[in-house]
PDB file of N, CA and C in Angstrom:
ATOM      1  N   UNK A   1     -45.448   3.000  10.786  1.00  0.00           N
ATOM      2  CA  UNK A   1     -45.146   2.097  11.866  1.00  0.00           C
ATOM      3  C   UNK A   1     -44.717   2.934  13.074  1.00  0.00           C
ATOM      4  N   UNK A   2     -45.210   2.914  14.030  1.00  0.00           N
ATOM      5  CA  UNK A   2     -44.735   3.582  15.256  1.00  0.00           C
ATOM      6  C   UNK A   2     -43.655   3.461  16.134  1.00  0.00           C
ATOM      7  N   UNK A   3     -42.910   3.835  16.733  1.00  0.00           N
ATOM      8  CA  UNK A   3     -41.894   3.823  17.005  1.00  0.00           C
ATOM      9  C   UNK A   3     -41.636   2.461  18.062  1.00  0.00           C
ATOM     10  N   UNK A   4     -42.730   2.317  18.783  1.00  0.00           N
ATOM     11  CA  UNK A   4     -42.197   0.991  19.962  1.00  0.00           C
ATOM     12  C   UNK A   4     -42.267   0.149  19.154  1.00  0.00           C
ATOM     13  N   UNK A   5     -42.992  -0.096  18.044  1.00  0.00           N
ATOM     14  CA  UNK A   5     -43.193  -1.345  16.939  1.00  0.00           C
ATOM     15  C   UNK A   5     -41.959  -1.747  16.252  1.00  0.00           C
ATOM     16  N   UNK A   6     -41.376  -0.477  15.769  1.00  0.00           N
ATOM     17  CA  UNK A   6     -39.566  -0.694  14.960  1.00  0.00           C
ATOM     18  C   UNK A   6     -38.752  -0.878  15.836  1.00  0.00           C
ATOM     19  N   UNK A   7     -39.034  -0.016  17.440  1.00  0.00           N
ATOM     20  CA  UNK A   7     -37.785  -0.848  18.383  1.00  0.00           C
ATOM     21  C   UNK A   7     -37.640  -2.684  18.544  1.00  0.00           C
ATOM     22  N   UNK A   8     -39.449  -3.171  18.458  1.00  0.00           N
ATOM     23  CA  UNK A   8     -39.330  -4.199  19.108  1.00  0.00           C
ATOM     24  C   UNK A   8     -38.725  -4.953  17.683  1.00  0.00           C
ATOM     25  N   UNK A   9     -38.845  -4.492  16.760  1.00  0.00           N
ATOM     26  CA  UNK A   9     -38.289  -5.315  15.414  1.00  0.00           C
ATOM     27  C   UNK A   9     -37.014  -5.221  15.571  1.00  0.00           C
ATOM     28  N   UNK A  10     -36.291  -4.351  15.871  1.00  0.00           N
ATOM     29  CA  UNK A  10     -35.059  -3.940  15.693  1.00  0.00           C
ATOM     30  C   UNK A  10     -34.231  -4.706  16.493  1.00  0.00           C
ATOM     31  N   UNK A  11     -35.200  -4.625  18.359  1.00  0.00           N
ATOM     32  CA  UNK A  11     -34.514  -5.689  18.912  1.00  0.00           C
ATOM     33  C   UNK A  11     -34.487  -7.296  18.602  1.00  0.00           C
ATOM     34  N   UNK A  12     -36.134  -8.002  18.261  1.00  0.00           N
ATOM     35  CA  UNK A  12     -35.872  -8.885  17.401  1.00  0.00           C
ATOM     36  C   UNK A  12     -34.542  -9.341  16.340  1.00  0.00           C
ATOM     37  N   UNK A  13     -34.736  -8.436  15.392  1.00  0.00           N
ATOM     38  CA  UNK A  13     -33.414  -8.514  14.330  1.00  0.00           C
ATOM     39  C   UNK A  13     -32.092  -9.185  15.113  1.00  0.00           C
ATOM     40  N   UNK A  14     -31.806  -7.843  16.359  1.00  0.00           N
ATOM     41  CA  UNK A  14     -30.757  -8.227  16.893  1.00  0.00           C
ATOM     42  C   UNK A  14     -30.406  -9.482  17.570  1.00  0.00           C
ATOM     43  N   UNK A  15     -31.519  -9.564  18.011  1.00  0.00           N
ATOM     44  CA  UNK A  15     -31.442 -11.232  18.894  1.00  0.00           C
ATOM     45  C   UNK A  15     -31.390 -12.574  17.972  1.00  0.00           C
ATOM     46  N   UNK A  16     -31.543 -12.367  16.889  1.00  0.00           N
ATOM     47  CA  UNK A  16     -31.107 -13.479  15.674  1.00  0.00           C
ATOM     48  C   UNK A  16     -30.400 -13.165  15.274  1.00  0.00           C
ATOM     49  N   UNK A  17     -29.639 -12.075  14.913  1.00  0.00           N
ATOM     50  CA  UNK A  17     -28.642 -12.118  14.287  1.00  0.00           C
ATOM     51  C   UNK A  17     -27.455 -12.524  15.605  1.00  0.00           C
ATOM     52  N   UNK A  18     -27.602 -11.825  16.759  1.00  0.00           N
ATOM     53  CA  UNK A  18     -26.762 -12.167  17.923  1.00  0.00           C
ATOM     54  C   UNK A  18     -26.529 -13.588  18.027  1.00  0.00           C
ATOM     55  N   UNK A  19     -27.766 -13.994  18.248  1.00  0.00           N
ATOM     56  CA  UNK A  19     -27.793 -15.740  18.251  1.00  0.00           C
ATOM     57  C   UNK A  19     -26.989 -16.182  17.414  1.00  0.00           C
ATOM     58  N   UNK A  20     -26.687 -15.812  16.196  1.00  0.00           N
ATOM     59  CA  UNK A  20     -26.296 -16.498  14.931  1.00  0.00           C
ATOM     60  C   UNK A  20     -25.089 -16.176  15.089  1.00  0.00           C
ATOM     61  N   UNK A  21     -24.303 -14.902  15.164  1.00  0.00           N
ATOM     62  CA  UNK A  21     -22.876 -14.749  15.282  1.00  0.00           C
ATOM     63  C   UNK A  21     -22.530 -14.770  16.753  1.00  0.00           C
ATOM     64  N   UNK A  22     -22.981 -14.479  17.666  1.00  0.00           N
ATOM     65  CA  UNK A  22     -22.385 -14.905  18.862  1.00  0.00           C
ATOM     66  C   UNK A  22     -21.982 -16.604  19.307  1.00  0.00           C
ATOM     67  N   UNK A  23     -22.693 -16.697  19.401  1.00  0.00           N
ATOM     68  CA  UNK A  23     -23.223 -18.416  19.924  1.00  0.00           C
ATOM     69  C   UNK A  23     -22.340 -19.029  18.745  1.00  0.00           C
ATOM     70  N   UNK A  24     -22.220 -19.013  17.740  1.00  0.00           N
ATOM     71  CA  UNK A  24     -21.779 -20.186  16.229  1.00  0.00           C
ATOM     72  C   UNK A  24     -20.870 -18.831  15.712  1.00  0.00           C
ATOM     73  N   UNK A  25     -20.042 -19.842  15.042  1.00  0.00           N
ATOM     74  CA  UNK A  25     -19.189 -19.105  13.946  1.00  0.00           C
ATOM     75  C   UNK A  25     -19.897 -19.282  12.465  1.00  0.00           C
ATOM     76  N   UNK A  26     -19.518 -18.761  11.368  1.00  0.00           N
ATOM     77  CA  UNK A  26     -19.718 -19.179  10.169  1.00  0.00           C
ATOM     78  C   UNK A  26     -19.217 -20.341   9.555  1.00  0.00           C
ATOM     79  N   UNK A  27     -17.934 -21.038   9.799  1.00  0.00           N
ATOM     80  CA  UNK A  27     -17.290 -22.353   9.608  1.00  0.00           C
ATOM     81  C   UNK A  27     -17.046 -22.998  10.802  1.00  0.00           C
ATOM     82  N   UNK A  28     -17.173 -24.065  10.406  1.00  0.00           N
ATOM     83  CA  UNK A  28     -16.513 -25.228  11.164  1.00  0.00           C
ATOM     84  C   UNK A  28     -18.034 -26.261  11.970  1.00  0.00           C
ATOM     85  N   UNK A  29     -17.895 -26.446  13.239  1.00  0.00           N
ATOM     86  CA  UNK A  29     -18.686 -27.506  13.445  1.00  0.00           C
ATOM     87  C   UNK A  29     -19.722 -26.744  14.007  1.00  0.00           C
ATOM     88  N   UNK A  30     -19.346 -25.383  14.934  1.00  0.00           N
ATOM     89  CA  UNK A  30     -20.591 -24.767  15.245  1.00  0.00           C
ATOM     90  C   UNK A  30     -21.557 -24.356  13.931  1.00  0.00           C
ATOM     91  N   UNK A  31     -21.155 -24.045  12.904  1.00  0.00           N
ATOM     92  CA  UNK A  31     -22.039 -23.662  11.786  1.00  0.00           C
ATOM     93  C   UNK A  31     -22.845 -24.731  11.289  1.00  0.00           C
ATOM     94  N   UNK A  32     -22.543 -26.060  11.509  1.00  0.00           N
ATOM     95  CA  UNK A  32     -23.290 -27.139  11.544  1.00  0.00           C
ATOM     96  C   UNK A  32     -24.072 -27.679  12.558  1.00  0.00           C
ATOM     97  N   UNK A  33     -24.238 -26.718  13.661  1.00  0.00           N
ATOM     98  CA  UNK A  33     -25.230 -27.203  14.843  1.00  0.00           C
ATOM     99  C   UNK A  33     -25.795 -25.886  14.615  1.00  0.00           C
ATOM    100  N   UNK A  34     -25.829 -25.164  14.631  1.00  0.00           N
ATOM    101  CA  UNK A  34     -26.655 -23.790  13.892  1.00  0.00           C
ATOM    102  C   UNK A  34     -27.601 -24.244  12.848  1.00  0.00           C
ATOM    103  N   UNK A  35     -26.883 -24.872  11.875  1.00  0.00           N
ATOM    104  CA  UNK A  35     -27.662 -25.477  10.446  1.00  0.00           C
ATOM    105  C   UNK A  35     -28.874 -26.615  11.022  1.00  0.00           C
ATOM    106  N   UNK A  36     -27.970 -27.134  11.816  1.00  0.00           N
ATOM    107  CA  UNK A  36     -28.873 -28.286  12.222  1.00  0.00           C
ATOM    108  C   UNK A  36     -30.403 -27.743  13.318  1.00  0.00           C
ATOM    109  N   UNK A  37     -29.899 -26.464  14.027  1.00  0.00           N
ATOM    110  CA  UNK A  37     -30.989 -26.115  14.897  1.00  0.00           C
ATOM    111  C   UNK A  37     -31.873 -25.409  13.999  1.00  0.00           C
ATOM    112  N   UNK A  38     -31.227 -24.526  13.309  1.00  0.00           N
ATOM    113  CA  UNK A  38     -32.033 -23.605  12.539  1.00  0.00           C
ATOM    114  C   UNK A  38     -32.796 -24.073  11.143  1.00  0.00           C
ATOM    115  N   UNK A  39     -32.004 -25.303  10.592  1.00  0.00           N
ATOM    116  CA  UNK A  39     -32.720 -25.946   9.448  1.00  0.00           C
ATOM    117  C   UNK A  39     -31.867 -24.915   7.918  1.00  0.00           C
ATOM    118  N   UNK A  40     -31.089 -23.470   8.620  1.00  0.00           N
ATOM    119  CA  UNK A  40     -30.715 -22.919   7.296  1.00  0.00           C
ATOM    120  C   UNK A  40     -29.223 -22.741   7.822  1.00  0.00           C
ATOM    121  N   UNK A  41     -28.772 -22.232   6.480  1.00  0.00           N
ATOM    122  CA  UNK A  41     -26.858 -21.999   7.084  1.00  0.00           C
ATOM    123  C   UNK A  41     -26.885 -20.469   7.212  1.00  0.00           C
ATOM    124  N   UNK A  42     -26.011 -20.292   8.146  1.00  0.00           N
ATOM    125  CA  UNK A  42     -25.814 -18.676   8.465  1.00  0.00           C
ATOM    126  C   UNK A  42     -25.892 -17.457   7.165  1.00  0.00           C
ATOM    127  N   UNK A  43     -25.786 -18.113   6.189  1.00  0.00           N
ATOM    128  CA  UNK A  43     -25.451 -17.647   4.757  1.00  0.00           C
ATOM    129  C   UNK A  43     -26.486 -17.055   4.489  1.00  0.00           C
ATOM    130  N   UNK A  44     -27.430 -17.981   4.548  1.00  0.00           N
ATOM    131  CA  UNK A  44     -28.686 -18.079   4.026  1.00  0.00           C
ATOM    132  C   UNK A  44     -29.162 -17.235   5.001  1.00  0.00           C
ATOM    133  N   UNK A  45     -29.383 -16.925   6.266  1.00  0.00           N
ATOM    134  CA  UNK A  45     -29.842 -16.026   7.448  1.00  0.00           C
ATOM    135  C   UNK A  45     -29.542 -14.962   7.126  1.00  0.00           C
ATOM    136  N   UNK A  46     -28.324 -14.913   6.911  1.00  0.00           N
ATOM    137  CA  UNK A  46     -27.993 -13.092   6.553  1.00  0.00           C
ATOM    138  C   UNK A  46     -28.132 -12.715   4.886  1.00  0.00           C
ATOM    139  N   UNK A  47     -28.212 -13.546   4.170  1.00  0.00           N
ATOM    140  CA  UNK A  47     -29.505 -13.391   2.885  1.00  0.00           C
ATOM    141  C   UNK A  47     -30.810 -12.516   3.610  1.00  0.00           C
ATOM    142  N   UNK A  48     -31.459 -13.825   3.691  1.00  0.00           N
ATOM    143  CA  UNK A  48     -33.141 -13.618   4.299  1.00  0.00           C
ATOM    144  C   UNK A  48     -33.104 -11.840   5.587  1.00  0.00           C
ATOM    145  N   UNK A  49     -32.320 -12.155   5.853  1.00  0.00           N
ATOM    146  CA  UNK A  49     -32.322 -10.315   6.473  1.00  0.00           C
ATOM    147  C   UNK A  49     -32.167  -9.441   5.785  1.00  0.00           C
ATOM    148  N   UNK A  50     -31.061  -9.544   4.958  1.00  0.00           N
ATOM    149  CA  UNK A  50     -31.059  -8.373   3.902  1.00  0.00           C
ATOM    150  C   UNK A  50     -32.060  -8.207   2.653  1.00  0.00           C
ATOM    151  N   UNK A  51     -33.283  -9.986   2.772  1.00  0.00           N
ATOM    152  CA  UNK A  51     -33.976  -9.632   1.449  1.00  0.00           C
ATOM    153  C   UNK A  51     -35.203  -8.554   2.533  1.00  0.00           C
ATOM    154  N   UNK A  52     -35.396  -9.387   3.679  1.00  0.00           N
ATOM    155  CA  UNK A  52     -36.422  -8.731   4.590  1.00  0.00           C
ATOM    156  C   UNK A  52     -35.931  -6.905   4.526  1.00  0.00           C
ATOM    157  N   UNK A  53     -35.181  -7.064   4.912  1.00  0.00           N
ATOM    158  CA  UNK A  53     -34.961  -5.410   5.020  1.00  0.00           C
ATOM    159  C   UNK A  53     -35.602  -5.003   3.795  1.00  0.00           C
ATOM    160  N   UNK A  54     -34.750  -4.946   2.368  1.00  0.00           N
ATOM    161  CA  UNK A  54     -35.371  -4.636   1.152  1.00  0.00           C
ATOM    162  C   UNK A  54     -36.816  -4.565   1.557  1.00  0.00           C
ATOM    163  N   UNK A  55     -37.646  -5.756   1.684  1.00  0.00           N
ATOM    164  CA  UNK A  55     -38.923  -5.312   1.151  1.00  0.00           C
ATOM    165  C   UNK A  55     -39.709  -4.365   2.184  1.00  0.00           C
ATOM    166  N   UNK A  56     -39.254  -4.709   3.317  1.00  0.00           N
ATOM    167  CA  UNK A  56     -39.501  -3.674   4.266  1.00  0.00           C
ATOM    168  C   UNK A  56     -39.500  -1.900   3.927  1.00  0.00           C
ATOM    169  N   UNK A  57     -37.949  -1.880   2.817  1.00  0.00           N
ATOM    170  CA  UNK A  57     -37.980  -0.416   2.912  1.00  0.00           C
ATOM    171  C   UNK A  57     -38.916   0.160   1.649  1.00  0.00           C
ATOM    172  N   UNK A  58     -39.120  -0.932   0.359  1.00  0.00           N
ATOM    173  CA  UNK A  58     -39.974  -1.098  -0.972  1.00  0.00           C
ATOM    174  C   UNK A  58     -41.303  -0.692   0.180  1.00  0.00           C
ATOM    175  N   UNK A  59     -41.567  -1.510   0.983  1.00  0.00           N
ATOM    176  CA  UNK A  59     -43.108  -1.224   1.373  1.00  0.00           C
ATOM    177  C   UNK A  59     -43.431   0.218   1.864  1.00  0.00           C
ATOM    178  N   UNK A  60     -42.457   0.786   2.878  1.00  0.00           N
ATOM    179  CA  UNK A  60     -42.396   1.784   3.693  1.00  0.00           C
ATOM    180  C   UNK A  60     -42.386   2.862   2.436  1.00  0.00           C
ATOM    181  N   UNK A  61     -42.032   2.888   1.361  1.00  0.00           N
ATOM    182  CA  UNK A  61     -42.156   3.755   0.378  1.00  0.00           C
ATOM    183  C   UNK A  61     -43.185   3.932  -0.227  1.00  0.00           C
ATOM    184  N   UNK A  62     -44.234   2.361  -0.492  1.00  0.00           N
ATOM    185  CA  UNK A  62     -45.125   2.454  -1.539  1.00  0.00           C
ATOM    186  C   UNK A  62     -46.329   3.370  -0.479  1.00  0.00           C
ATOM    187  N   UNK A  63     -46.141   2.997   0.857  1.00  0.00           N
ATOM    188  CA  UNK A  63     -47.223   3.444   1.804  1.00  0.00           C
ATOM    189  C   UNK A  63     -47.105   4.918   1.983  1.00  0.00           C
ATOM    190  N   UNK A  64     -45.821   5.537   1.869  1.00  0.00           N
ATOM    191  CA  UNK A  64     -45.625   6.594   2.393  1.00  0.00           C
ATOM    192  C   UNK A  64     -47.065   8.171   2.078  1.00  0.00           C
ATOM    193  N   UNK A  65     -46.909   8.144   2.752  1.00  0.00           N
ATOM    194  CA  UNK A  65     -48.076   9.867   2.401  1.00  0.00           C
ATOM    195  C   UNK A  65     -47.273  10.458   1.799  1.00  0.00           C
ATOM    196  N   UNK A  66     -48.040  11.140   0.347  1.00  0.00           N
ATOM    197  CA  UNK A  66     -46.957  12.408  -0.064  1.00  0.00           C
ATOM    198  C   UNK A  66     -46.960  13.447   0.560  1.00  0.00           C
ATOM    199  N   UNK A  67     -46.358  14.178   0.499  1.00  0.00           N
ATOM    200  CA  UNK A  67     -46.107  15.572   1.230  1.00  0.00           C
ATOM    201  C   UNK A  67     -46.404  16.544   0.696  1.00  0.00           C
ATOM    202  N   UNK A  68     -47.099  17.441   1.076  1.00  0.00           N
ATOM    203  CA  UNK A  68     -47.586  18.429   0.259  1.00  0.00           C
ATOM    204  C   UNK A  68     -47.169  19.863   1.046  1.00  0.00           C
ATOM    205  N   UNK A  69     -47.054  20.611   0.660  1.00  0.00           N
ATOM    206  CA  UNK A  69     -46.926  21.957   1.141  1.00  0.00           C
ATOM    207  C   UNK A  69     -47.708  22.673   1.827  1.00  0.00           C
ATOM    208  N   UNK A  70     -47.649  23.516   2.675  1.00  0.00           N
ATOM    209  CA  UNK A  70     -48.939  23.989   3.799  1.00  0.00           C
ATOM    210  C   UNK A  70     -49.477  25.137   3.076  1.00  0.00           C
ATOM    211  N   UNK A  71     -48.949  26.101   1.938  1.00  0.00           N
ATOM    212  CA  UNK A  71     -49.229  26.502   1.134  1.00  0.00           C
ATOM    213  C   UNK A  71     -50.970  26.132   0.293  1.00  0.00           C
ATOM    214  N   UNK A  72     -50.323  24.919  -0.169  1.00  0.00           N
ATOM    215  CA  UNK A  72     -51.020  24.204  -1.309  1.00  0.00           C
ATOM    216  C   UNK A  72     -52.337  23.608  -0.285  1.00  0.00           C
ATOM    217  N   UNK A  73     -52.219  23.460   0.834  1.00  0.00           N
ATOM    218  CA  UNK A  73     -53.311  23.331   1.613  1.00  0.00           C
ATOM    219  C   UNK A  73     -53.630  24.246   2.500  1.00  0.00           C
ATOM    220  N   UNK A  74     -53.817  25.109   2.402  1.00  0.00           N
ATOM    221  CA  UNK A  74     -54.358  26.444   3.789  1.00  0.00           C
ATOM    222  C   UNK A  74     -54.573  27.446   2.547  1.00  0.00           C
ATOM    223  N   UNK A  75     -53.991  27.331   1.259  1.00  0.00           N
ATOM    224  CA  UNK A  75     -54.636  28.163   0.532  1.00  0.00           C
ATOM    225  C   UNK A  75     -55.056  27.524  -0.776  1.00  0.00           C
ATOM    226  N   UNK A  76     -56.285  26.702  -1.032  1.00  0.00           N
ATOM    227  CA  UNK A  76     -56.379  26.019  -2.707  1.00  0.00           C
ATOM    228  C   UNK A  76     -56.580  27.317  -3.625  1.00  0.00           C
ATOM    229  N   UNK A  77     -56.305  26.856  -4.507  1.00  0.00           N
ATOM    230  CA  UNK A  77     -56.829  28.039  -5.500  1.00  0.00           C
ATOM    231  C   UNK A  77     -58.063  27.352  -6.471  1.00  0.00           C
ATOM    232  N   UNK A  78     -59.016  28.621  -6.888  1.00  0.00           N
ATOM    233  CA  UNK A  78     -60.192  28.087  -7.407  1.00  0.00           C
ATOM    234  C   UNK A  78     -60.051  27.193  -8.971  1.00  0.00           C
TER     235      UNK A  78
END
């Protein structure tokens, strides 16, 4: 993933999570106009980020290139 791609995620991230703790608290009546705009409870938001992250970093692993040594490539052996 290239780097302007993870900023713009990153800022994304931030702007929901901002939304969510700035604007509303976790109790009381703002957490129920949150629930009500968003359809989920803050609970559940900062769940769903931390499952997103997970699979995000599961993926970024399964994709990764292995690394090989400059050795093992500038010299094969027969």
């Amino acid at each position: 993933m290239s780097t302007r791609t993870r900023l713009l995620n990153l800022i994304a991230l931030l702007g929901i999570l901002g939304f969510m703790f700035g604007s509303t608290s976790c109790t009381g009546p703002a957490a129920e106009k949150y629930t009500a705009t968003t359809g989920i409870t803050p609970g559940q938001t900062a769940l769903l980020a931390g499952k997103w992250w997970l699979d995000y970093e599961q993926a970024k692993a399964v994709h990764a290139v292995p690394l090989t040594s400059s050795k093992q490539v500038t010299n094969p052996q027969p």
